[in-house]
PDB file of N, CA and C in Angstrom:
ATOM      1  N   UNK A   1     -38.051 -50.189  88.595  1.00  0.00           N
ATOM      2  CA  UNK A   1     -39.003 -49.558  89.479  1.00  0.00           C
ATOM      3  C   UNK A   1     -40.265 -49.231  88.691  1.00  0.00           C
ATOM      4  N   UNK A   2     -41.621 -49.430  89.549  1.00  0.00           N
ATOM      5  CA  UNK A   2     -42.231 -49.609  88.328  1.00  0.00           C
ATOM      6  C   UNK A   2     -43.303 -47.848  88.882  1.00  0.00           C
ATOM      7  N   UNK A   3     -43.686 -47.222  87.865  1.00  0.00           N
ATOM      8  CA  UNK A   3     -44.019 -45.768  88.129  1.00  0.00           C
ATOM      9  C   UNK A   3     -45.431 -45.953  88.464  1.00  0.00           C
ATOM     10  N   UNK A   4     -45.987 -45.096  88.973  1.00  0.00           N
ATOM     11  CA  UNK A   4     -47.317 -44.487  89.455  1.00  0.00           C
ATOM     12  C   UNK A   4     -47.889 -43.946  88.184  1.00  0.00           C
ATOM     13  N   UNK A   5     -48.927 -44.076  87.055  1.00  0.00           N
ATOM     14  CA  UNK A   5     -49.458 -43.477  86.446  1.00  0.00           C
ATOM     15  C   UNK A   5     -49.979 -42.491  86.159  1.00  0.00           C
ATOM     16  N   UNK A   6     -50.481 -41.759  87.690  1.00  0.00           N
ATOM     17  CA  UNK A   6     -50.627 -40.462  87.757  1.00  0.00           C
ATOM     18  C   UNK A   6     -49.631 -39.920  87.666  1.00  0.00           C
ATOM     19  N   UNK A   7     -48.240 -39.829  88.072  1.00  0.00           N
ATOM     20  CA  UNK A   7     -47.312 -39.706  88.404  1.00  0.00           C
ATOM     21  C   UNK A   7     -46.971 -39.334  86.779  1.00  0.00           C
ATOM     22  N   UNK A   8     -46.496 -40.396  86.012  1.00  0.00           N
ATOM     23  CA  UNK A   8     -46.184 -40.869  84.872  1.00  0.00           C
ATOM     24  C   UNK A   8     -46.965 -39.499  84.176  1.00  0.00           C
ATOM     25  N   UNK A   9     -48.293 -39.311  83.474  1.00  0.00           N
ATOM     26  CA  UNK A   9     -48.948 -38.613  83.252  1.00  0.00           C
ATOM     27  C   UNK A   9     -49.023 -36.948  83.274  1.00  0.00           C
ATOM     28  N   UNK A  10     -48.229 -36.324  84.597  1.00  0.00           N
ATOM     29  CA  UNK A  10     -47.905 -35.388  84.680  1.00  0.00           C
ATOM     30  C   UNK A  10     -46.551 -34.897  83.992  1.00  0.00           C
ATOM     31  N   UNK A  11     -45.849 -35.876  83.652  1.00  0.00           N
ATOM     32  CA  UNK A  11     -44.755 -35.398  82.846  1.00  0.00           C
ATOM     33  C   UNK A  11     -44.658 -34.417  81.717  1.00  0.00           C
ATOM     34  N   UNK A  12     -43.520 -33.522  81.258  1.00  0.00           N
ATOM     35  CA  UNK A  12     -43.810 -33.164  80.124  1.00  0.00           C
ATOM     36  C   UNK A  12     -42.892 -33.626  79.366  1.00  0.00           C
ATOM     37  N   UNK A  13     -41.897 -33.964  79.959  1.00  0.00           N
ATOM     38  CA  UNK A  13     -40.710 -34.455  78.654  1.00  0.00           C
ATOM     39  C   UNK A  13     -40.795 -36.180  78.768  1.00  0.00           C
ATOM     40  N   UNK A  14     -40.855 -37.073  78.159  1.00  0.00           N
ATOM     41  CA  UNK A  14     -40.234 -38.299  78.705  1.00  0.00           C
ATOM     42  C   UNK A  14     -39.061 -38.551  78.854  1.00  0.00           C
ATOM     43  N   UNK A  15     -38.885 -39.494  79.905  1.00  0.00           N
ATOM     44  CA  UNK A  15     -37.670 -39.511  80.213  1.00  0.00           C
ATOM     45  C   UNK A  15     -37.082 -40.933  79.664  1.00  0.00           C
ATOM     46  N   UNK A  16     -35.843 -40.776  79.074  1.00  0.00           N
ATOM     47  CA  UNK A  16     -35.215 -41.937  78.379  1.00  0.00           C
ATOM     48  C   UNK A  16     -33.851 -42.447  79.497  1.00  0.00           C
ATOM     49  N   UNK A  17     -33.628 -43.444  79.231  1.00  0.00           N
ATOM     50  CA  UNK A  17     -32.252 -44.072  79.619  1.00  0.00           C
ATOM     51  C   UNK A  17     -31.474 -43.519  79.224  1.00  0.00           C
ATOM     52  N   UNK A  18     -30.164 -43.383  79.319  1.00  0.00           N
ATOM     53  CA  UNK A  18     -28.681 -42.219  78.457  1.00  0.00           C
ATOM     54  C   UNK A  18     -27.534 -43.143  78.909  1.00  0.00           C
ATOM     55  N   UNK A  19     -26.760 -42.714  77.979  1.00  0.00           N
ATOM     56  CA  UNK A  19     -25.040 -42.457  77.824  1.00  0.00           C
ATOM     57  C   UNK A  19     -24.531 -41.417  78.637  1.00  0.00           C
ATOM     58  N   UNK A  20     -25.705 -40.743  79.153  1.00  0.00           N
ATOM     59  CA  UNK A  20     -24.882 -39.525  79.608  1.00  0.00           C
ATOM     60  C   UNK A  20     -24.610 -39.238  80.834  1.00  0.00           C
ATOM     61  N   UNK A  21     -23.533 -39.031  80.939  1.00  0.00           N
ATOM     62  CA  UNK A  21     -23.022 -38.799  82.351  1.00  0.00           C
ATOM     63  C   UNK A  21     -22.877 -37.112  83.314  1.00  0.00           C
ATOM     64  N   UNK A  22     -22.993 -37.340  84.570  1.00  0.00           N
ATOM     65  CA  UNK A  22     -22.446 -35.730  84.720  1.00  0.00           C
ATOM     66  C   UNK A  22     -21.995 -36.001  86.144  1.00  0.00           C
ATOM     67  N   UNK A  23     -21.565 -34.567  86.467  1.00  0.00           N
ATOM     68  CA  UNK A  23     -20.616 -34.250  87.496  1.00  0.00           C
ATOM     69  C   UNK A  23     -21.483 -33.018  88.364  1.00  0.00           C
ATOM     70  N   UNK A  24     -21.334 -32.925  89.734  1.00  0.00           N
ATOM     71  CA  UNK A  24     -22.293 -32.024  90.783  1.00  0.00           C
ATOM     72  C   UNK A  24     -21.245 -30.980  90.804  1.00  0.00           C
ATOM     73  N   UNK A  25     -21.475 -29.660  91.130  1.00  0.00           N
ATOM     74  CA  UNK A  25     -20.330 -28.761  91.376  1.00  0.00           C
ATOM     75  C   UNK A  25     -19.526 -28.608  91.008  1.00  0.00           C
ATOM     76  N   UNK A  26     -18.373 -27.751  91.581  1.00  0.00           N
ATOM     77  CA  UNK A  26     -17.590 -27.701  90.882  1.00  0.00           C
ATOM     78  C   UNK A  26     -15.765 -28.804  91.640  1.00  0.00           C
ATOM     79  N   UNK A  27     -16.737 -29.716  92.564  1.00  0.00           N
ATOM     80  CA  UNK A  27     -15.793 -31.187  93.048  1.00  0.00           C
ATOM     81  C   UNK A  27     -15.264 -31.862  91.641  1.00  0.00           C
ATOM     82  N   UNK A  28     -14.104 -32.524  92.160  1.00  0.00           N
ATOM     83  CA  UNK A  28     -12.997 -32.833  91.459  1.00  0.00           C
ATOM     84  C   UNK A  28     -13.817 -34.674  91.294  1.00  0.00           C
ATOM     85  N   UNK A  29     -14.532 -34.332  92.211  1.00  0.00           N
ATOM     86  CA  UNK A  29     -15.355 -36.350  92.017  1.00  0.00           C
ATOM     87  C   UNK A  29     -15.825 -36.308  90.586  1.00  0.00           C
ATOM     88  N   UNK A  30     -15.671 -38.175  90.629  1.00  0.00           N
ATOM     89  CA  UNK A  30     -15.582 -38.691  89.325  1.00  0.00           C
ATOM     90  C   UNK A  30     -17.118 -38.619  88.541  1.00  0.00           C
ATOM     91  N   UNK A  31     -17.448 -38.694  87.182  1.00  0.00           N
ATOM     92  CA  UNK A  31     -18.641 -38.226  86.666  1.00  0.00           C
ATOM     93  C   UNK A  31     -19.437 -39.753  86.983  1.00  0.00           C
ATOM     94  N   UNK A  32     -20.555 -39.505  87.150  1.00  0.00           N
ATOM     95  CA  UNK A  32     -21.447 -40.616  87.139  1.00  0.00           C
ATOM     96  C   UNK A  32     -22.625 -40.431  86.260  1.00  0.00           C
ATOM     97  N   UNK A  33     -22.965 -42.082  85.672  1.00  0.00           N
ATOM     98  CA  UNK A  33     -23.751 -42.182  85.010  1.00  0.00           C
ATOM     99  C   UNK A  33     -25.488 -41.642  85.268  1.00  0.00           C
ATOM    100  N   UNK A  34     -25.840 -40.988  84.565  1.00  0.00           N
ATOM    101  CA  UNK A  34     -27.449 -40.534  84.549  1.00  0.00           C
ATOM    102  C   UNK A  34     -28.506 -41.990  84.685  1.00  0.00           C
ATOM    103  N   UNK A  35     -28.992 -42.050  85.242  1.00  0.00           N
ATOM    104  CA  UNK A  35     -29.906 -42.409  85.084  1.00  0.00           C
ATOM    105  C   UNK A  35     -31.111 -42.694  83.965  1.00  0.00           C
ATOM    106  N   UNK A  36     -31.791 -41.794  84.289  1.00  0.00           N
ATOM    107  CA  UNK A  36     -32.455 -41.484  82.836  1.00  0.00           C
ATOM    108  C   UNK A  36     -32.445 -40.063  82.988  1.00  0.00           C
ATOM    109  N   UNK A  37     -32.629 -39.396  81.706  1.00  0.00           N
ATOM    110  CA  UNK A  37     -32.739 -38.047  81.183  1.00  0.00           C
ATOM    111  C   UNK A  37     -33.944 -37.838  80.341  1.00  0.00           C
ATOM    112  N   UNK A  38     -34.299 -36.387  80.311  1.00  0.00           N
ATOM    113  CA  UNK A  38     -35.115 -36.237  79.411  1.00  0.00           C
ATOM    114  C   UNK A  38     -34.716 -34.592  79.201  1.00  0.00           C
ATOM    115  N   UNK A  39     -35.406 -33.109  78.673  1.00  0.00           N
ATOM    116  CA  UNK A  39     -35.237 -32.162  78.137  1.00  0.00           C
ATOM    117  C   UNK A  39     -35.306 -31.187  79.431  1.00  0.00           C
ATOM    118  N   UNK A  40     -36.207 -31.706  80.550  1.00  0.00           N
ATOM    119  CA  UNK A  40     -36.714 -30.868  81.426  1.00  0.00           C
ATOM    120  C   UNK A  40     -35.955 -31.408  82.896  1.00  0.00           C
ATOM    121  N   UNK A  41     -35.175 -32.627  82.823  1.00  0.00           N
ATOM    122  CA  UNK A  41     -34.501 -32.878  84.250  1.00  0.00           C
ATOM    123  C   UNK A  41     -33.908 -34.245  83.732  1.00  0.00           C
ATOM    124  N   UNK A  42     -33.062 -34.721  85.114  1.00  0.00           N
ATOM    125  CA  UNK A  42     -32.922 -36.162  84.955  1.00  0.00           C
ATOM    126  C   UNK A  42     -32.645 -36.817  86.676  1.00  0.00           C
ATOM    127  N   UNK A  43     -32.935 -37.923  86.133  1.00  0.00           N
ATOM    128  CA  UNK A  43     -32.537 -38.989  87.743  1.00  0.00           C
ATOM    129  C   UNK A  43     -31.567 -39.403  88.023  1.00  0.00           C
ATOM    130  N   UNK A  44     -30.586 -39.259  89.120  1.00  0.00           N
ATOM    131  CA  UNK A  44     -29.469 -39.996  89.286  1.00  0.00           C
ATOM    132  C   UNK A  44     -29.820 -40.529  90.744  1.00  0.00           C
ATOM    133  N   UNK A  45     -28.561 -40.777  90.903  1.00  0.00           N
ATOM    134  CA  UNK A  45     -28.448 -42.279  92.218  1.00  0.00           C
ATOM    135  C   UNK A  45     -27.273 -41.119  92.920  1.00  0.00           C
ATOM    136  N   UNK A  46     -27.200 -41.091  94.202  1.00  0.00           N
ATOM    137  CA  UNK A  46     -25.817 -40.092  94.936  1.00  0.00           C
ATOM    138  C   UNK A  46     -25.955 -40.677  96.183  1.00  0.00           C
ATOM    139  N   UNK A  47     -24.776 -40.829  96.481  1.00  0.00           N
ATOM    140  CA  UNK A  47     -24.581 -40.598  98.428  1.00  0.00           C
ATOM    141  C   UNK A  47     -24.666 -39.054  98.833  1.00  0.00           C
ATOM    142  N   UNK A  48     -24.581 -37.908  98.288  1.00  0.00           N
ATOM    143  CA  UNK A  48     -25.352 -37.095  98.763  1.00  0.00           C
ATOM    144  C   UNK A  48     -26.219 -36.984  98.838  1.00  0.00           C
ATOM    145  N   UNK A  49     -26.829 -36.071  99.893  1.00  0.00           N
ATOM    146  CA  UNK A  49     -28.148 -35.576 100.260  1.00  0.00           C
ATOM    147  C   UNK A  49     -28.182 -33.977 100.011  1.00  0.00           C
ATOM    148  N   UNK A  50     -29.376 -33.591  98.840  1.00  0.00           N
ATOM    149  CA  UNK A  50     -29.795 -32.275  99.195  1.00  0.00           C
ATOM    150  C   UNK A  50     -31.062 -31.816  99.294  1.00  0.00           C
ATOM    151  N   UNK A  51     -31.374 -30.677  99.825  1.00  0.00           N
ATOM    152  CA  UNK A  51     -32.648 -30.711  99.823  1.00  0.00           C
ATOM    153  C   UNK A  51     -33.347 -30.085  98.762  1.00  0.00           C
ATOM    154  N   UNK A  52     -34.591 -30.060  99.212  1.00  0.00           N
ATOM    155  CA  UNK A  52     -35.674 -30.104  98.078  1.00  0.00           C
ATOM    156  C   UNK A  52     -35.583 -28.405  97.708  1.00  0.00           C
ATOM    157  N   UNK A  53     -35.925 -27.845  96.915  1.00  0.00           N
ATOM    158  CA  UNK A  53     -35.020 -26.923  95.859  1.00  0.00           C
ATOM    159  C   UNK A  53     -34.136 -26.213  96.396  1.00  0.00           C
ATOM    160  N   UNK A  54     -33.149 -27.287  96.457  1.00  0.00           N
ATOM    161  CA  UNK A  54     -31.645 -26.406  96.368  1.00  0.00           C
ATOM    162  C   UNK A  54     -31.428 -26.626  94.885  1.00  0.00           C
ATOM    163  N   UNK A  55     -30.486 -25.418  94.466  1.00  0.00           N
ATOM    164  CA  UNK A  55     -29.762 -25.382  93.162  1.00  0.00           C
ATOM    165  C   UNK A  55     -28.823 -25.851  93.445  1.00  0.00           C
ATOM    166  N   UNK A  56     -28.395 -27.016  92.253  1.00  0.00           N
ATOM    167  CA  UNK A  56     -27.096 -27.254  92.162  1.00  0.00           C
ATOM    168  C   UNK A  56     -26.115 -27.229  90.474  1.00  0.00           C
ATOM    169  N   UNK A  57     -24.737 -26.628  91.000  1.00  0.00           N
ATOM    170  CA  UNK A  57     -24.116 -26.829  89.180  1.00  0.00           C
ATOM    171  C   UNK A  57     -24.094 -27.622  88.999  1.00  0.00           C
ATOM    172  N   UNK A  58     -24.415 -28.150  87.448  1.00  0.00           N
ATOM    173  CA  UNK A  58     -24.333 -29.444  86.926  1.00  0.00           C
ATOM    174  C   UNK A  58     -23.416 -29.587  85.979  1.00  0.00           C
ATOM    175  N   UNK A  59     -22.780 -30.259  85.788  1.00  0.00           N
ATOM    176  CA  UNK A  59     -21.574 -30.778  84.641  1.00  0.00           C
ATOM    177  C   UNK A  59     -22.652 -31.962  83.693  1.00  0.00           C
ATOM    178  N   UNK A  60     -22.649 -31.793  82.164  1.00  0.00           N
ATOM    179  CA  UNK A  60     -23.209 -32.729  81.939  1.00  0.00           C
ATOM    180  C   UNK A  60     -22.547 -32.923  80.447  1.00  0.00           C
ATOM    181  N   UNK A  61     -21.915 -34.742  80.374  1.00  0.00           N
ATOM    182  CA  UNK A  61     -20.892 -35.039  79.668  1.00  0.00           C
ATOM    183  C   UNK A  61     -21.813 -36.280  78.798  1.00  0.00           C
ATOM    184  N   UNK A  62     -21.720 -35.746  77.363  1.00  0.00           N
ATOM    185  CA  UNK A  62     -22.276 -36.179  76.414  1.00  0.00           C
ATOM    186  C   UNK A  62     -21.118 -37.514  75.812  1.00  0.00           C
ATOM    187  N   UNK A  63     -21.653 -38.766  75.244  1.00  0.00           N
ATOM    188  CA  UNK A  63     -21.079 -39.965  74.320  1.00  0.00           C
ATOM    189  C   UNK A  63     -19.914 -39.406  73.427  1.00  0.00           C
ATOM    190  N   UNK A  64     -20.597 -38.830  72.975  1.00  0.00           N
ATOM    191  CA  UNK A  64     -19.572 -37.887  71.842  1.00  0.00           C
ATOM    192  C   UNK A  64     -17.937 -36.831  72.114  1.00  0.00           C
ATOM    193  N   UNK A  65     -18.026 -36.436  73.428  1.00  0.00           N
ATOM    194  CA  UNK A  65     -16.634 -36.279  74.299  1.00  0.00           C
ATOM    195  C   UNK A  65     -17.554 -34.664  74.524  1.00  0.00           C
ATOM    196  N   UNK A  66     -18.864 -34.105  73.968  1.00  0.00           N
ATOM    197  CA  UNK A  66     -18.763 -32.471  74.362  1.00  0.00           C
ATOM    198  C   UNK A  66     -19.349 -32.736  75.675  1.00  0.00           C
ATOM    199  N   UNK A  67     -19.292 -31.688  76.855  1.00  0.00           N
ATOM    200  CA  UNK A  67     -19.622 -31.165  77.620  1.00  0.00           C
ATOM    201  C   UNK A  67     -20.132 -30.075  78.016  1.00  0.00           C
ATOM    202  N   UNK A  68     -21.054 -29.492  78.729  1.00  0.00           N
ATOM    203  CA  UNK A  68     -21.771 -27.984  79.119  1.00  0.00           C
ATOM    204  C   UNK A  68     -22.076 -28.225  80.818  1.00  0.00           C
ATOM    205  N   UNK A  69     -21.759 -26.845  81.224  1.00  0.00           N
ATOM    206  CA  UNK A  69     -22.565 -26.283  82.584  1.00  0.00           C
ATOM    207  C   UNK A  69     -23.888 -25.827  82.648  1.00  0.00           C
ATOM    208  N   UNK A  70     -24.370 -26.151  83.926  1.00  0.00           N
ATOM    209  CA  UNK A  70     -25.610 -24.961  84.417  1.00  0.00           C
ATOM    210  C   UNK A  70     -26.316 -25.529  85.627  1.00  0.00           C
ATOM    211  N   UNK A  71     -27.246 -24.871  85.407  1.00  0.00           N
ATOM    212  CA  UNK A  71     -28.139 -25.074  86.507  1.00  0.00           C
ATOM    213  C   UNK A  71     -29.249 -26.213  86.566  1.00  0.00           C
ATOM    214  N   UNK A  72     -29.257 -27.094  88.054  1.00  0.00           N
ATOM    215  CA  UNK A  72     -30.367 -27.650  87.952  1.00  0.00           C
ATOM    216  C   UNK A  72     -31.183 -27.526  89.786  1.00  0.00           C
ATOM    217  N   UNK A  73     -32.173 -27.767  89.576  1.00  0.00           N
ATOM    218  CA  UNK A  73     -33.341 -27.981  91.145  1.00  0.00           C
ATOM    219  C   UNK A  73     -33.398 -29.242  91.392  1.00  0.00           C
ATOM    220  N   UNK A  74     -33.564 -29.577  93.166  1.00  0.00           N
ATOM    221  CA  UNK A  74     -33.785 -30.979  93.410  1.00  0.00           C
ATOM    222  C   UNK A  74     -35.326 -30.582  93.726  1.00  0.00           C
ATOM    223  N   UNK A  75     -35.877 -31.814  92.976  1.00  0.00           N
ATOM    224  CA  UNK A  75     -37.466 -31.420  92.847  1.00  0.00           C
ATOM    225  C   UNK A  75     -37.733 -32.475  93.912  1.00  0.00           C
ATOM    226  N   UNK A  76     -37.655 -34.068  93.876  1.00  0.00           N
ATOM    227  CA  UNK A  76     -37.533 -34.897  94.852  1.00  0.00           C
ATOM    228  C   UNK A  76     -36.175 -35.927  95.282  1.00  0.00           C
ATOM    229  N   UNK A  77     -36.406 -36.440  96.551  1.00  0.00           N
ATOM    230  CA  UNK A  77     -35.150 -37.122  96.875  1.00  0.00           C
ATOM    231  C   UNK A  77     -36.127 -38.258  97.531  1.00  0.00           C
ATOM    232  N   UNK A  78     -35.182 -39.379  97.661  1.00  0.00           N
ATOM    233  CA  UNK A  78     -35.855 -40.681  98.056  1.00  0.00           C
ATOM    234  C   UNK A  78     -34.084 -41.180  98.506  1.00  0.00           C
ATOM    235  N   UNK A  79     -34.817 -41.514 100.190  1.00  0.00           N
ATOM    236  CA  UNK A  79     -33.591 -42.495 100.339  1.00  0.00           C
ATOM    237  C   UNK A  79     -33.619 -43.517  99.973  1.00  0.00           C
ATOM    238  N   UNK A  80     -32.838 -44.613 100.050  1.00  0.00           N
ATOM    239  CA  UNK A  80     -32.693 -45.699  99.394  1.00  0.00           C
ATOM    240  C   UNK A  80     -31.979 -46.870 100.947  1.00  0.00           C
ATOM    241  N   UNK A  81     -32.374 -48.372 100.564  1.00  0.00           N
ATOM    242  CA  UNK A  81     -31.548 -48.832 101.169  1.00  0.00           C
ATOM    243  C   UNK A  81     -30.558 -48.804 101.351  1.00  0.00           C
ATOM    244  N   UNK A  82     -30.053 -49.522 102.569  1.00  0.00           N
ATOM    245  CA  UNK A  82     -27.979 -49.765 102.479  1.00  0.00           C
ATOM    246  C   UNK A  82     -27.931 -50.226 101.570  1.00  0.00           C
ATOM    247  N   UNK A  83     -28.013 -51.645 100.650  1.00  0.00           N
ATOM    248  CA  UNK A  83     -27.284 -52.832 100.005  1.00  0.00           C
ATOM    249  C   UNK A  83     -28.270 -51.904  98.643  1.00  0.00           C
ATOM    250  N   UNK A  84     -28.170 -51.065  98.061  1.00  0.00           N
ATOM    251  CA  UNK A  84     -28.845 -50.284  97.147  1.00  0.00           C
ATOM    252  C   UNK A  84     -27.525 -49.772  96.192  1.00  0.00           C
ATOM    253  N   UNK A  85     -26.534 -49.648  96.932  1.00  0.00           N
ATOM    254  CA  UNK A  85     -24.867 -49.005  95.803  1.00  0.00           C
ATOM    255  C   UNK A  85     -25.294 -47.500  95.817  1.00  0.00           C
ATOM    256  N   UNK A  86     -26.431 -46.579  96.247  1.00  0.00           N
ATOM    257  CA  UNK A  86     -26.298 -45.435  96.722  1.00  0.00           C
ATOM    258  C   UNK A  86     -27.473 -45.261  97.606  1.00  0.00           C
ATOM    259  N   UNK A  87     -26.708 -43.951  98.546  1.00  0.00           N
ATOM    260  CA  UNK A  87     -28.071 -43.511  99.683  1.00  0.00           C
ATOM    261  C   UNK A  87     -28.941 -42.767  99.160  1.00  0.00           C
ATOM    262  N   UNK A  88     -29.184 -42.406  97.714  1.00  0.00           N
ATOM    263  CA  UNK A  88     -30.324 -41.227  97.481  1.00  0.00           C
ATOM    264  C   UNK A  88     -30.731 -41.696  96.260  1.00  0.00           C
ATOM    265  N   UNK A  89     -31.985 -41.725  95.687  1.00  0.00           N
ATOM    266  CA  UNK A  89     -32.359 -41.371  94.226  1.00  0.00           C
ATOM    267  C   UNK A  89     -33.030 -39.857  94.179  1.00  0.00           C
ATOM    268  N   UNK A  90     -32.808 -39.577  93.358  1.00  0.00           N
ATOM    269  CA  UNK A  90     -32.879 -37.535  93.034  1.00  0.00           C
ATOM    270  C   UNK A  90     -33.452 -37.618  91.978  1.00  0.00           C
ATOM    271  N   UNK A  91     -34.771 -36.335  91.382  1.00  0.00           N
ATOM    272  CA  UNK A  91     -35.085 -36.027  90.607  1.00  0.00           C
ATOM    273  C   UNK A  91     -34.237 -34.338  90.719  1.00  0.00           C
ATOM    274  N   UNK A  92     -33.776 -34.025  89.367  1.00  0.00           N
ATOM    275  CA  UNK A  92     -33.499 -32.901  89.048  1.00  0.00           C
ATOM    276  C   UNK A  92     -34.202 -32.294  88.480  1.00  0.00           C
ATOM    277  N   UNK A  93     -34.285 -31.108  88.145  1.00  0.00           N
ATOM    278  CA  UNK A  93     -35.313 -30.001  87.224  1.00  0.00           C
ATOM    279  C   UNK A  93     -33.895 -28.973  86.568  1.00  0.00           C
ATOM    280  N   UNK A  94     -33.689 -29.348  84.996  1.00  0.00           N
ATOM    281  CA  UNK A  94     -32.552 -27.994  84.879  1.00  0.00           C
ATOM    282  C   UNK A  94     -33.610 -26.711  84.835  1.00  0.00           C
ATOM    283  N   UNK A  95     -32.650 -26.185  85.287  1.00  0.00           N
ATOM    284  CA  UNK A  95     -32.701 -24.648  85.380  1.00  0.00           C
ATOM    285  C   UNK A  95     -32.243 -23.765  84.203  1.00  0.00           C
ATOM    286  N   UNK A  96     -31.252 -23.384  83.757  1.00  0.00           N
ATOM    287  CA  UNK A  96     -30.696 -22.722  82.841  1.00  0.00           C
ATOM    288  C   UNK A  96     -29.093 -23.601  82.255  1.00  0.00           C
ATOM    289  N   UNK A  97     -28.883 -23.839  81.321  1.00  0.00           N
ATOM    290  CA  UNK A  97     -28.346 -24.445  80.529  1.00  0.00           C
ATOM    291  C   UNK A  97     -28.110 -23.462  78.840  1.00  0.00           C
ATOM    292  N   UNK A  98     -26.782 -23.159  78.553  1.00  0.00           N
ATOM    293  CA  UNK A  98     -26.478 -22.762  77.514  1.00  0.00           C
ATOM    294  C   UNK A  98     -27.511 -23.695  76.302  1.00  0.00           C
ATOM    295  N   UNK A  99     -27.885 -22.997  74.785  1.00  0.00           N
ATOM    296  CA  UNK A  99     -28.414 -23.226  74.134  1.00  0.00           C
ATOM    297  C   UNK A  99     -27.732 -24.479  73.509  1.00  0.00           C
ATOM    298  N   UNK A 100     -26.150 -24.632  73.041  1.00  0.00           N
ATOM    299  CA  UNK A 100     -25.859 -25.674  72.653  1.00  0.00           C
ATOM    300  C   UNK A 100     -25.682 -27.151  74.101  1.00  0.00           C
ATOM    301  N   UNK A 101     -26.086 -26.630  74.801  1.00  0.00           N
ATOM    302  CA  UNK A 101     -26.368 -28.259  75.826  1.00  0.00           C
ATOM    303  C   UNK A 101     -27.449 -29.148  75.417  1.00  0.00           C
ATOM    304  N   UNK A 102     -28.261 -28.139  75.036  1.00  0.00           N
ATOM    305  CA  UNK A 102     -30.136 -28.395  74.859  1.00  0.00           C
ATOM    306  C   UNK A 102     -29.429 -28.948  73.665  1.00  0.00           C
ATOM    307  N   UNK A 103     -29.205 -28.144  72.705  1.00  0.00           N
ATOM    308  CA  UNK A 103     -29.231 -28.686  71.484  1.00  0.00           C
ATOM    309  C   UNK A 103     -28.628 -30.521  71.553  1.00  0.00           C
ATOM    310  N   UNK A 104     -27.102 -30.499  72.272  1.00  0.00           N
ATOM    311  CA  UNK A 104     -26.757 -31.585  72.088  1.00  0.00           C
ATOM    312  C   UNK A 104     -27.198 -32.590  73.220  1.00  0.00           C
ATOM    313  N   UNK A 105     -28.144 -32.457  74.277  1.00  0.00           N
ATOM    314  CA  UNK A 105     -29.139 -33.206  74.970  1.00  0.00           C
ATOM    315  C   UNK A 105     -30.422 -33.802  73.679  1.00  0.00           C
ATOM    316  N   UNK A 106     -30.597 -32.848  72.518  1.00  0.00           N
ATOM    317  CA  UNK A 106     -31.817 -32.921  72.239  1.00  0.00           C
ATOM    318  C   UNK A 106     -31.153 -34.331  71.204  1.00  0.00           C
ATOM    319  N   UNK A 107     -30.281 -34.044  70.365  1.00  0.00           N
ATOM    320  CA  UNK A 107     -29.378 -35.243  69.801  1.00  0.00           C
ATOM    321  C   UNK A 107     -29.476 -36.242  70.452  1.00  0.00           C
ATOM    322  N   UNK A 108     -28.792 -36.303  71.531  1.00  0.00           N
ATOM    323  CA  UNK A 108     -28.762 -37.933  72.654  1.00  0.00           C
ATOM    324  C   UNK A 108     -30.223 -38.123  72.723  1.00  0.00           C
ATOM    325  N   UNK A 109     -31.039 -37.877  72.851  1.00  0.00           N
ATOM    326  CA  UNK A 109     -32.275 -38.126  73.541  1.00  0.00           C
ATOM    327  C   UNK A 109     -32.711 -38.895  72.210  1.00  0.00           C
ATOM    328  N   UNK A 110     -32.560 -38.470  70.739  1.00  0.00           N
ATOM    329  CA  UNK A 110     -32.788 -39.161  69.666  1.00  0.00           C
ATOM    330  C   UNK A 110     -32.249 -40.141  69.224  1.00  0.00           C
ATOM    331  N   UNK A 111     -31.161 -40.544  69.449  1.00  0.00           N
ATOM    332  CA  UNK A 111     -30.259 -41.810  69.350  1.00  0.00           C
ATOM    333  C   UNK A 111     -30.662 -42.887  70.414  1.00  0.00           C
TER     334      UNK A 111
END
């Protein structure tokens, strides 16, 4: 997908591709892969729909086997086609996240 430059420009973190996976709530559904990530949010793909700032818990499961909770915002949502493999693309915004998540987000993001 190719970005809007203005768009692009307003960023503050860049956002990279990942290993990293996470999980919505506190549902027993299986973790799915991130999209891309960066320090300040990340993009995934969902057949859910939420709206625009709802909080949601986030599970977020690092290469290395650690894991952390917290908080993130849906900043935007975009439906997507049928023949797409999901109905939504989502921008997140975390919210609050223990200090060692950051820390070991800030690791992945360097590899």
């Amino acid at each position: 997908m190719e970005e809007n430059n203005s768009y692009k420009d307003r960023r503050r973190f860049p956002r990279l591709p990942s290993q990293v996976y996470y999980r919505i709530g506190k549902s027993q559904s299986l973790r799915q892969r991130v999209s891309n990530i960066s320090l300040g949010g990340l993009r995934i793909y969902s057949d859910t729909r939420w709206d625009i700032d709802e909080e949601v818990e986030l599970e977020l499961h690092f290469p290395n086997g650690f894991f952390g909770k917290g908080s993130a915002r849906v900043v935007w949502i975009k439906e997507l086609p049928p023949d797409s493999g999901a109905s939504y693309d989502l921008g997140l915004e975390f919210l609050e996240f223990p200090d060692e998540v950051i820390k070991e987000l800030t690791k992945a993001l360097k590899n």
